[in-house]
C-alpha atoms as a PDB file:
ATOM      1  CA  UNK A   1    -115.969  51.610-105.091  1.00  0.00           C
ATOM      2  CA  UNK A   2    -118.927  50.848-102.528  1.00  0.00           C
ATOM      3  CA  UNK A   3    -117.194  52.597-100.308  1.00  0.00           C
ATOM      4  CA  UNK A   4    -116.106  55.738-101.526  1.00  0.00           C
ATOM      5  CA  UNK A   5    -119.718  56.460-102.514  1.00  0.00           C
ATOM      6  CA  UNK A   6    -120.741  55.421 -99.492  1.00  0.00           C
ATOM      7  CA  UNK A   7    -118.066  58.053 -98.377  1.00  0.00           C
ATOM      8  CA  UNK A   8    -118.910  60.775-100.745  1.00  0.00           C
ATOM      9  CA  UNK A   9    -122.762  60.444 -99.797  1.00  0.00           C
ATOM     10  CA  UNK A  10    -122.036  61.318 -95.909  1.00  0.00           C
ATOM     11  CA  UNK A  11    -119.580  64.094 -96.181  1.00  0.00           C
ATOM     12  CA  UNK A  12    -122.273  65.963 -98.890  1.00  0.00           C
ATOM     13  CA  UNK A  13    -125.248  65.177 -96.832  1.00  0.00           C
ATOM     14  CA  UNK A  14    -124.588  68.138 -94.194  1.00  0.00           C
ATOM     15  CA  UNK A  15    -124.582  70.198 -97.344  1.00  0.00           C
ATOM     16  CA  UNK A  16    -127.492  68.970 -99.076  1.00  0.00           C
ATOM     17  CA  UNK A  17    -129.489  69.290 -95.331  1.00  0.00           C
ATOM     18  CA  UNK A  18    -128.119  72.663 -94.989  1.00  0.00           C
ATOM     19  CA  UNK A  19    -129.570  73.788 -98.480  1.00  0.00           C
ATOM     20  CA  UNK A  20    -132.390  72.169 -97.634  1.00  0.00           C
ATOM     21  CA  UNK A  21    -133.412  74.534 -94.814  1.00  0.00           C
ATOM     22  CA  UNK A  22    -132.839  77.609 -97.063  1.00  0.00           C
ATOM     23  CA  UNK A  23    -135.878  78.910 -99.361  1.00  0.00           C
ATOM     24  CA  UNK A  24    -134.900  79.006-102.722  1.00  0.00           C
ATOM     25  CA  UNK A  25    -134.437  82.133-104.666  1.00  0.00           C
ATOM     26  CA  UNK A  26    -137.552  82.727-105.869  1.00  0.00           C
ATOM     27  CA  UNK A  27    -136.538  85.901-108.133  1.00  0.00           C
ATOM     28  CA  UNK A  28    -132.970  87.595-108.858  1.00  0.00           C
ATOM     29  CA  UNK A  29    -131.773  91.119-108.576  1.00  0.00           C
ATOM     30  CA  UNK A  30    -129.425  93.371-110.749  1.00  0.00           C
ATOM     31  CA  UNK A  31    -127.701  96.228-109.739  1.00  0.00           C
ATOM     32  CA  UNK A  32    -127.885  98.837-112.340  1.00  0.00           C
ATOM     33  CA  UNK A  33    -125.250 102.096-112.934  1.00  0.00           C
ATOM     34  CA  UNK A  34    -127.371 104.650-114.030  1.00  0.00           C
ATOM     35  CA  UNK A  35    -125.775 108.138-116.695  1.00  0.00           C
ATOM     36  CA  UNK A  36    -125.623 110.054-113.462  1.00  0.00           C
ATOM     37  CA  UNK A  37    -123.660 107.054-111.786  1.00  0.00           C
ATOM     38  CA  UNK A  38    -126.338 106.537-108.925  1.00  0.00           C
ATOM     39  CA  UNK A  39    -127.306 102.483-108.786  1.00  0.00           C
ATOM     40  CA  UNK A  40    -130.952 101.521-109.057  1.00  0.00           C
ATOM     41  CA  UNK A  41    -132.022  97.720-107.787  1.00  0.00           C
ATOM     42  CA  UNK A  42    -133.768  96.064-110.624  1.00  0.00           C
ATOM     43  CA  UNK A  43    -136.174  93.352-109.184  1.00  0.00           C
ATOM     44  CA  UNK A  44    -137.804  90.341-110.642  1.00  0.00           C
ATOM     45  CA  UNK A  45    -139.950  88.037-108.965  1.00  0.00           C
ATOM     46  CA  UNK A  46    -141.272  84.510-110.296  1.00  0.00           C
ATOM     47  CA  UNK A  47    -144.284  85.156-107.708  1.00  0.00           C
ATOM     48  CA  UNK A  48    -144.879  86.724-104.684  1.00  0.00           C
ATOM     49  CA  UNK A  49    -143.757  89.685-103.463  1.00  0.00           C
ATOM     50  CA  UNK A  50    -141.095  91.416-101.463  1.00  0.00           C
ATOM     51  CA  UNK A  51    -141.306  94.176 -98.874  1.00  0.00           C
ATOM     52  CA  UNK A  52    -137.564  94.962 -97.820  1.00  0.00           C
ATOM     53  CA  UNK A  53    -134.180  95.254 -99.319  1.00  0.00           C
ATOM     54  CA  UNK A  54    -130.964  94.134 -97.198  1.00  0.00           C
ATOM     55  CA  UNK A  55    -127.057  94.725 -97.998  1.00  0.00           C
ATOM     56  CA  UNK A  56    -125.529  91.704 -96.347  1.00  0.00           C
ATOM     57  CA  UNK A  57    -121.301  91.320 -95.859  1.00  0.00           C
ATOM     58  CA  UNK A  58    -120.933  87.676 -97.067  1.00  0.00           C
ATOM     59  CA  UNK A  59    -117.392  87.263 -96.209  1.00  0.00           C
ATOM     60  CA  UNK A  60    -113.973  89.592 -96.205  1.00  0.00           C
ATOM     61  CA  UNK A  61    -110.511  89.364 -96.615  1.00  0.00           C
ATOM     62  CA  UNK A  62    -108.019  90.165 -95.351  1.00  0.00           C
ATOM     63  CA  UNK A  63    -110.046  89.828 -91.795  1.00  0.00           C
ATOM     64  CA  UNK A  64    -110.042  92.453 -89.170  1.00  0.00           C
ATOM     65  CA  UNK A  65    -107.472  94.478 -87.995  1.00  0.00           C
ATOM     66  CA  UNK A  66    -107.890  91.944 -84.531  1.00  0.00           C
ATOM     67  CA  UNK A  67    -106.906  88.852 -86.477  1.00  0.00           C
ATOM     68  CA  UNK A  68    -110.341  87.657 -86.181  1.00  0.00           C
ATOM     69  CA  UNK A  69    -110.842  84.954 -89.355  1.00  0.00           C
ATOM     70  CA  UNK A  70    -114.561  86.091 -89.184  1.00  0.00           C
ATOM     71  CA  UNK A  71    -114.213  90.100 -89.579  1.00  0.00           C
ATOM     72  CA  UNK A  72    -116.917  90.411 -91.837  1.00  0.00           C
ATOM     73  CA  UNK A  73    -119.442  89.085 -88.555  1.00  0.00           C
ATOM     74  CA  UNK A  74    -118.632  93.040 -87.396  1.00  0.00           C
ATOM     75  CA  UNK A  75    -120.033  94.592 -90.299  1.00  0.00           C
ATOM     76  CA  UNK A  76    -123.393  95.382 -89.678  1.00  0.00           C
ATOM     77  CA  UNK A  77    -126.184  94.080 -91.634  1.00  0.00           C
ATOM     78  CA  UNK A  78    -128.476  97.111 -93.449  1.00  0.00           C
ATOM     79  CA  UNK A  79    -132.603  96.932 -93.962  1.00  0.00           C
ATOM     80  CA  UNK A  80    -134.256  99.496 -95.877  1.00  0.00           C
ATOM     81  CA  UNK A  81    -138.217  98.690 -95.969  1.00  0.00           C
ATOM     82  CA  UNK A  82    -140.079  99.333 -99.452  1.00  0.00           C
ATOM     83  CA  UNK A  83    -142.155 102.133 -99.716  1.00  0.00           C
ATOM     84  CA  UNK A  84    -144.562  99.864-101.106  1.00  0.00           C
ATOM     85  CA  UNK A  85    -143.975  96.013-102.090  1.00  0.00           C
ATOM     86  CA  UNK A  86    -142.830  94.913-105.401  1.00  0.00           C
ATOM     87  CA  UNK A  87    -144.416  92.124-107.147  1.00  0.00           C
ATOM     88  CA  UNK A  88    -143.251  91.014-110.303  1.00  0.00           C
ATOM     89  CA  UNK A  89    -140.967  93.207-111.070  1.00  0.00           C
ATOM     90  CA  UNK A  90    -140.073  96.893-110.299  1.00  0.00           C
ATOM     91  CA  UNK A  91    -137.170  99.323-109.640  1.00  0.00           C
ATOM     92  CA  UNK A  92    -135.885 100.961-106.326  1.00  0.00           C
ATOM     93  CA  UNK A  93    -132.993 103.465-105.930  1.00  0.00           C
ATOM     94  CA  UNK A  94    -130.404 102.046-104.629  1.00  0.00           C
ATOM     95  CA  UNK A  95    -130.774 102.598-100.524  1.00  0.00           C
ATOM     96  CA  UNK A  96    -126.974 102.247 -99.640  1.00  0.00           C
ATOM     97  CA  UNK A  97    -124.463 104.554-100.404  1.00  0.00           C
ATOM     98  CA  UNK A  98    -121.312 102.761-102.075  1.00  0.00           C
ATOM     99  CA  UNK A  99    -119.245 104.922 -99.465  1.00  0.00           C
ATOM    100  CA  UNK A 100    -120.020 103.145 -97.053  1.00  0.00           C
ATOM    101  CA  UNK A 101    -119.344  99.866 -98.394  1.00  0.00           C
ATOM    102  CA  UNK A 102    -116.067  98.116 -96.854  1.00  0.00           C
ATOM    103  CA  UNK A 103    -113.111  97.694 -99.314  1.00  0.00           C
ATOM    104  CA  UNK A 104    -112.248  94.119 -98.378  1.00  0.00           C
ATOM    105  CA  UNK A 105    -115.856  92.712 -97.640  1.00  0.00           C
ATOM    106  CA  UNK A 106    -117.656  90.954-100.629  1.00  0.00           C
ATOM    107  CA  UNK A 107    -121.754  91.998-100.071  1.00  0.00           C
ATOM    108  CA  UNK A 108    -125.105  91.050-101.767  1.00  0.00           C
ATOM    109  CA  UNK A 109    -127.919  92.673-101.958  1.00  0.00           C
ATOM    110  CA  UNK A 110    -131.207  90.843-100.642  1.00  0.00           C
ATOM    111  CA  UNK A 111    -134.877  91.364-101.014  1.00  0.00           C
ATOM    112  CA  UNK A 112    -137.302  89.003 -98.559  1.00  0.00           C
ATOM    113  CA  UNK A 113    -141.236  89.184 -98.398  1.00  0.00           C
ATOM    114  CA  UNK A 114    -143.610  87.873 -95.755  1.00  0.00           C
ATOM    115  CA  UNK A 115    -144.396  84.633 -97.067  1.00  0.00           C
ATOM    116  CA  UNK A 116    -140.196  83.529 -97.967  1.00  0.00           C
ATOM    117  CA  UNK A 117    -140.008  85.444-101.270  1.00  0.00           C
ATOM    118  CA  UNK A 118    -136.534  85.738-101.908  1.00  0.00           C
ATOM    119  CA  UNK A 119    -133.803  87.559-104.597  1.00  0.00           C
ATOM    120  CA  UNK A 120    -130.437  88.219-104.540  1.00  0.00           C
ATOM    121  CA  UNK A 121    -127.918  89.649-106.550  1.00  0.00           C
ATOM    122  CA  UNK A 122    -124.567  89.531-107.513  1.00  0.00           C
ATOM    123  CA  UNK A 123    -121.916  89.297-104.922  1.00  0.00           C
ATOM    124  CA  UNK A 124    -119.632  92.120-104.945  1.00  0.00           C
ATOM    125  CA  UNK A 125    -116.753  94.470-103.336  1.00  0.00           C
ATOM    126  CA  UNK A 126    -116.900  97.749-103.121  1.00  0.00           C
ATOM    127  CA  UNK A 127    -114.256  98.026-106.470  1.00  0.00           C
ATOM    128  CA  UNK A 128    -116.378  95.466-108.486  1.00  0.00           C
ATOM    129  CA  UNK A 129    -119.364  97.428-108.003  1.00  0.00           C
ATOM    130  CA  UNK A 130    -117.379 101.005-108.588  1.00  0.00           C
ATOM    131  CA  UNK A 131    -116.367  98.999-112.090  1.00  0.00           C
ATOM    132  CA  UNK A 132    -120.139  98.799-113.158  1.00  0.00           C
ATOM    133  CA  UNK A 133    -120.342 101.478-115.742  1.00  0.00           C
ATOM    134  CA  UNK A 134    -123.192 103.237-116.583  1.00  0.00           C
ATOM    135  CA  UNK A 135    -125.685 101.395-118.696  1.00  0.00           C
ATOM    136  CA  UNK A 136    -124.506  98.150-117.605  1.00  0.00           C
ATOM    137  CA  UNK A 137    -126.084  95.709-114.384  1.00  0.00           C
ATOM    138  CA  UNK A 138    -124.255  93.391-111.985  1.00  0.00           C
ATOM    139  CA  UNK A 139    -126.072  90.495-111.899  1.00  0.00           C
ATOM    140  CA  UNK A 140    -126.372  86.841-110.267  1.00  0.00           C
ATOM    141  CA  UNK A 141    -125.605  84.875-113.251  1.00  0.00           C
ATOM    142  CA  UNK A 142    -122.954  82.782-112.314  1.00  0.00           C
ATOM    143  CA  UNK A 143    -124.185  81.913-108.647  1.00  0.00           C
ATOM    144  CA  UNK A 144    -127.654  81.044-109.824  1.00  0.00           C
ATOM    145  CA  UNK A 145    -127.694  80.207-113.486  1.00  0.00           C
ATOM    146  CA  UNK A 146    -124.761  77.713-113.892  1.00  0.00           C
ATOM    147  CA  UNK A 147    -126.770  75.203-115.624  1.00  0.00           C
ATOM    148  CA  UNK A 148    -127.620  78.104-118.782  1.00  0.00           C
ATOM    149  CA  UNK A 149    -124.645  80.293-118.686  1.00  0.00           C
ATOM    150  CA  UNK A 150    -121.367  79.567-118.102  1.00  0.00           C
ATOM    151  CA  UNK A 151    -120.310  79.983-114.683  1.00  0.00           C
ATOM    152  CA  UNK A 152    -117.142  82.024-116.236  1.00  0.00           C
ATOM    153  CA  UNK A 153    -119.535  84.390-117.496  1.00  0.00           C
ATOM    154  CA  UNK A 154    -118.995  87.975-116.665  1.00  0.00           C
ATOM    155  CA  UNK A 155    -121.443  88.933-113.872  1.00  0.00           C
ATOM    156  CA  UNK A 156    -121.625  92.602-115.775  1.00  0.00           C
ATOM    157  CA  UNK A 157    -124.039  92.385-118.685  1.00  0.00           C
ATOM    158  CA  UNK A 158    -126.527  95.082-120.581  1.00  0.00           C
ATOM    159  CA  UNK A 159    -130.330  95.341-119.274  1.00  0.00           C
ATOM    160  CA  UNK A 160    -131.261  93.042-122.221  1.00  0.00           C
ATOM    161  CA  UNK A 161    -129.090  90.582-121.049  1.00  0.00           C
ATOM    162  CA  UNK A 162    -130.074  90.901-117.877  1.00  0.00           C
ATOM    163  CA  UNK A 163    -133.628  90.481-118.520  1.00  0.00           C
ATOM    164  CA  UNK A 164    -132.965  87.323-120.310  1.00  0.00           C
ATOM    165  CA  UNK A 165    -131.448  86.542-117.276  1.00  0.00           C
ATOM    166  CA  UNK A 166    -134.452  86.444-115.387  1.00  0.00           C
ATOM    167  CA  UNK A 167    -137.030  85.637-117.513  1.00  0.00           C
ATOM    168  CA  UNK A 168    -134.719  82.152-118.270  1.00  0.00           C
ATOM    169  CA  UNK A 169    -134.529  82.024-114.648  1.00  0.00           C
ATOM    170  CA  UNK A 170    -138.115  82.236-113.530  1.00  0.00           C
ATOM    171  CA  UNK A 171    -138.882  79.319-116.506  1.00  0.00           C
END
């Protein structure tokens, strides 16, 4: 038994140094669908402050038309500086256009301030996010709220739900 912990402890402790070096989310995001159909990022900080949004491919399949496992490396990461930064919380047009998102990559939306602030959102393909209808927000819940919701719960809630969401994640 010794040594299967023993074991167990060496092939997580690359992961647990690897989490380690990443700043923890220190707010979430929600992407919401508004009547018209355009998306608006819904931010909420714990503290701090962020300054720039970012739509980052997180992985794809099938991969590229070269047989390259890692297709998603060639889709290009976008920035879109905040007109002015958002503490607490606040609300910013959605800066992509859904067009332009790849079919088969999964994205999430990013915000980052100077001093390591971090959100994130949901992850998402282009068809999950077209199924966000209007009134309702994509949101992290199952990546970062495991331990209060149900990891099976649907990512797609109402903006009360949401804002339980991150109120419950910010205690």
């Amino acid at each position: 038994m010794k040594r299967r912990r023993g074991i167990a402890i060496l092939l997580l402790a690359p992961v647990l140094a690897l989490t380690a070096c990443t700043p923890a989310a220190t707010g979430t995001l929600g992407l919401l669908r508004q009547r018209d159909g355009s998306l608006e990022v819904l931010v909420r900080l714990c503290h701090g402050s962020v300054d720039f949004l970012e739509l980052r491919a997180v992985n794809s399949f099938p991969p590229n038309q070269d047989g390259d496992p890692d297709g998603w490396t060639n889709v290009k990461t976008k920035e879109f500086n905040l007109s002015e930064p958002i503490s607490g919380e606040g609300e910013v047009a959605m800066p992509f256009r859904e067009q332009t998102l790849g079919k088969d990559v999964l994205f999430a939306v990013k915000a980052f301030g100077d001093n390591g602030e971090n959100a994130e959102s949901g992850l998402f393909s282009a068809s999950e996010l077209a199924s966000v209808k209007p009134g309702e927000v994509l949101t992290p819940i199952g990546m970062f709220a495991s331990d209060i919701y149900d990891s099976s719960d649907d990512p797609v809630v109402s903006p009360e739900e949401f804002e339980r969401f991150a109120e419950d994640f910010c205690s």
